[in-house]
C-alpha atoms as a PDB file:
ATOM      1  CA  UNK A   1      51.362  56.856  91.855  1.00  0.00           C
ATOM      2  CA  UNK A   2      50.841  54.859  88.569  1.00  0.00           C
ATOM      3  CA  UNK A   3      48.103  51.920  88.670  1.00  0.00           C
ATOM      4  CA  UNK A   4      48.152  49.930  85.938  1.00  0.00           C
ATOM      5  CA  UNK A   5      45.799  46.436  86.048  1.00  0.00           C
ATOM      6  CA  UNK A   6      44.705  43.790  83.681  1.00  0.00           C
ATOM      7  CA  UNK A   7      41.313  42.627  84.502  1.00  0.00           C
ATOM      8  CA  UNK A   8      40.622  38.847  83.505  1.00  0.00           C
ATOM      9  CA  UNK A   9      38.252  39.060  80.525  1.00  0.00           C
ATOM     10  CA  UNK A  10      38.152  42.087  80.376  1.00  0.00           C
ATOM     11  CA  UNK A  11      39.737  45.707  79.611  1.00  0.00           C
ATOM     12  CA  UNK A  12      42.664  46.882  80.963  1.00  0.00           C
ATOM     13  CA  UNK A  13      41.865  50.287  83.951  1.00  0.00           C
ATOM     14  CA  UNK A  14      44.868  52.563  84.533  1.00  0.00           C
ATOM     15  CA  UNK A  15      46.006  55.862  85.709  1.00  0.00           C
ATOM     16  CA  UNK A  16      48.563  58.193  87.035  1.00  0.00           C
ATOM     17  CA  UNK A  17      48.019  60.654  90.283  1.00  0.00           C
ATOM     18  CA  UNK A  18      49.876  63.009  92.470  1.00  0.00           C
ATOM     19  CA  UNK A  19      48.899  62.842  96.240  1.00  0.00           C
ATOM     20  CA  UNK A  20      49.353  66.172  97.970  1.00  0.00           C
ATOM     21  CA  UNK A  21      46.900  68.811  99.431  1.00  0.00           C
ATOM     22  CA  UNK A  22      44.963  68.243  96.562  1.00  0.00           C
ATOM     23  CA  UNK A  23      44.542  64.850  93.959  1.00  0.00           C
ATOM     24  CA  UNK A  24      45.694  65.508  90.267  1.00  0.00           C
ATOM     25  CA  UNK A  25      45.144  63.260  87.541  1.00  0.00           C
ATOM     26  CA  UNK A  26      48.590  62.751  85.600  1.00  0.00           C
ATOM     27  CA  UNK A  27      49.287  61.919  81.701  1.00  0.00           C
ATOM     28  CA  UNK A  28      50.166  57.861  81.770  1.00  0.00           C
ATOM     29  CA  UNK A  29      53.963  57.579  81.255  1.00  0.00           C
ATOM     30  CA  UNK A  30      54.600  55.020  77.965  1.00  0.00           C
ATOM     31  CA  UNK A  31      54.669  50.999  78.451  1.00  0.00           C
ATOM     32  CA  UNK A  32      57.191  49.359  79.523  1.00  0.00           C
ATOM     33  CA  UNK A  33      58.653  45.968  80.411  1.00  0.00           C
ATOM     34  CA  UNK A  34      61.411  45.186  83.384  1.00  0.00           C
ATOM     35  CA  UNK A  35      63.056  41.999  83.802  1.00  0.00           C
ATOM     36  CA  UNK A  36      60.958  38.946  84.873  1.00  0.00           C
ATOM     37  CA  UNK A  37      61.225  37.554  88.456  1.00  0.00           C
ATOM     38  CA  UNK A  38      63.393  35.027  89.800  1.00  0.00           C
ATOM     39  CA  UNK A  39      59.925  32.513  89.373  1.00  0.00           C
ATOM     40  CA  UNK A  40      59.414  34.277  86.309  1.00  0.00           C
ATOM     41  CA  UNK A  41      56.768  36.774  86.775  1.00  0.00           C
ATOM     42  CA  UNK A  42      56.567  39.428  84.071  1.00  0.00           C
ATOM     43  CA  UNK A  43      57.029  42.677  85.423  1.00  0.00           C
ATOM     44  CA  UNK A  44      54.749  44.985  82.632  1.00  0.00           C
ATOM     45  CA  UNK A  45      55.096  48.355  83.904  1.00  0.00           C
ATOM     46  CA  UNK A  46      54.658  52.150  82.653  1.00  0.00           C
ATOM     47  CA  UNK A  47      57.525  54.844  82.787  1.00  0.00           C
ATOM     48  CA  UNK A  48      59.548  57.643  81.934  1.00  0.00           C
ATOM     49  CA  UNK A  49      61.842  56.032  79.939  1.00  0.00           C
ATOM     50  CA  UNK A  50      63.987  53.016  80.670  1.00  0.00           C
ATOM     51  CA  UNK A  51      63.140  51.577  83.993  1.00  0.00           C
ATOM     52  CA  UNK A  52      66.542  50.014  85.690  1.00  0.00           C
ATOM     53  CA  UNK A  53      65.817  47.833  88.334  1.00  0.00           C
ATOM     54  CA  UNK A  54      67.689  49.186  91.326  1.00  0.00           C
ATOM     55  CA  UNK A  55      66.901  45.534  93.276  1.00  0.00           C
ATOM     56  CA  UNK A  56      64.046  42.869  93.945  1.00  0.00           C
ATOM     57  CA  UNK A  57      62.317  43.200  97.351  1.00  0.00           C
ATOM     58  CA  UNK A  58      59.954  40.267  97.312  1.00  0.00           C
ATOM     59  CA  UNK A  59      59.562  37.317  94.553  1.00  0.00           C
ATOM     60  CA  UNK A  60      57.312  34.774  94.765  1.00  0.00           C
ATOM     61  CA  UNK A  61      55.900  32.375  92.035  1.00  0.00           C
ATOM     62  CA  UNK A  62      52.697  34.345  92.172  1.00  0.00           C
ATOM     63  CA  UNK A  63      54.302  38.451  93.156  1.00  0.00           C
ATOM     64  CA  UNK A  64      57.235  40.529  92.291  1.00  0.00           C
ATOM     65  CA  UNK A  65      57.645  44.190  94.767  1.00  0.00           C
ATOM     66  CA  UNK A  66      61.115  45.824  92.641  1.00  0.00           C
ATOM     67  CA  UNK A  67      62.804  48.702  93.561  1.00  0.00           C
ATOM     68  CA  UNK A  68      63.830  50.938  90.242  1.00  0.00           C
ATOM     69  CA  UNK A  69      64.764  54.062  88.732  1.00  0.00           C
ATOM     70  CA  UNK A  70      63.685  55.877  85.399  1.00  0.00           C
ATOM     71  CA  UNK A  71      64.379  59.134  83.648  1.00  0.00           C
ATOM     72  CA  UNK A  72      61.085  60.800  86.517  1.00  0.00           C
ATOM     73  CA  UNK A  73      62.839  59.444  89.554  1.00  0.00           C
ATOM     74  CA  UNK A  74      62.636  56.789  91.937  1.00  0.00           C
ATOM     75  CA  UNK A  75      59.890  53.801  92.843  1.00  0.00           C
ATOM     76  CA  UNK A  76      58.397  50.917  93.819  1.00  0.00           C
ATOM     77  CA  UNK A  77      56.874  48.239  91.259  1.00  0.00           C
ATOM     78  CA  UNK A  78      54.594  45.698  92.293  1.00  0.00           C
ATOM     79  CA  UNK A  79      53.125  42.637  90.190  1.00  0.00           C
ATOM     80  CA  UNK A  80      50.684  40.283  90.861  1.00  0.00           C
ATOM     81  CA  UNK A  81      49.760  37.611  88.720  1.00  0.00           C
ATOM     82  CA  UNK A  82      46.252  35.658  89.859  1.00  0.00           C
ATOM     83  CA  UNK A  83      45.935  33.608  87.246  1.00  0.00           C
ATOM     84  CA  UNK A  84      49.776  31.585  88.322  1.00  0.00           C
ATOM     85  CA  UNK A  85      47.726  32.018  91.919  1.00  0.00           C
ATOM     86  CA  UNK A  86      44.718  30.152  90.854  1.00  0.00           C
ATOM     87  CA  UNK A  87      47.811  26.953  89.367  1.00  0.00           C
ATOM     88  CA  UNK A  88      48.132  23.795  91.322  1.00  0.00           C
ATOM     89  CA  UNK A  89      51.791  23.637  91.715  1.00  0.00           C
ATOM     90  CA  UNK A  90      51.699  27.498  93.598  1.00  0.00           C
ATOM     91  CA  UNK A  91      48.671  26.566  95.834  1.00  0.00           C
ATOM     92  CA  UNK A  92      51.263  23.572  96.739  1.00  0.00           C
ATOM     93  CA  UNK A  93      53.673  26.079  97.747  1.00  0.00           C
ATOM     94  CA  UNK A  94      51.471  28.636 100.105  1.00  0.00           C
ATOM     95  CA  UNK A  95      52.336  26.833 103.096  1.00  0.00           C
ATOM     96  CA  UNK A  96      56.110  27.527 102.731  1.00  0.00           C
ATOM     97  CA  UNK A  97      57.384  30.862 103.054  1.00  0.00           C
ATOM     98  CA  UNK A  98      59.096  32.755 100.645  1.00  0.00           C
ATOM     99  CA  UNK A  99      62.830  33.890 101.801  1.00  0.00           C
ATOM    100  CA  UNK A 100      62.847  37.368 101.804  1.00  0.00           C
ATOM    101  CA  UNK A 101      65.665  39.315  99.546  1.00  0.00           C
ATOM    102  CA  UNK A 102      67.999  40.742 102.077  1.00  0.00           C
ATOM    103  CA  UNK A 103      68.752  44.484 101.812  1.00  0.00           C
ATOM    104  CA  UNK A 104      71.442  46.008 101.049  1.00  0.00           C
END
């Protein structure tokens, strides 16, 4: 698992662990950028090369959730912007629901 946040104001907090009998810490893969969301949500990420984006699961002005592959593997990337959240236009939207992306 990669976590990877910007924190208004202030610094950025990331890391990289494997989940299995034990917790170990993991070298951050290099920065990386994926295509932005239908609403155009940037998609900032970290990984093992070129990440291809296998196909969108949710996007929303405010969140992307992307399947995708890169040279490690396969995944799930999230991305949640608060500060399009906090905009006037988005709050306008939250009582209309997002269609989901059908599956293939």
């Amino acid at each position: 698992m990669i976590y990877d946040a910007q924190l208004r104001g202030g610094p950025r907090m990331a890391f990289a662990r494997e989940f299995g009998a034990e917790i170990t810490e993991l070298p951050l893969p290099p920065e990386a950028e994926m295509p932005r969301g239908l609403w155009g949500v940037s998609r900032p990420t970290r990984a093992h090369g070129t990440p291809k984006l296998v196909r969108r699961l949710e996007d929303a002005p405010f969140y992307t959730r992307s399947e995708f592959t890169d040279e490690a593997g396969h995944g799930v990337h999230e991305s949640l912007d608060l500060d399009r959240f906090s905009r006037r236009w988005v709050q306008m939207l939250l009582p209309f629901r997002m269609p989901r992306i059908a599956s293939k």
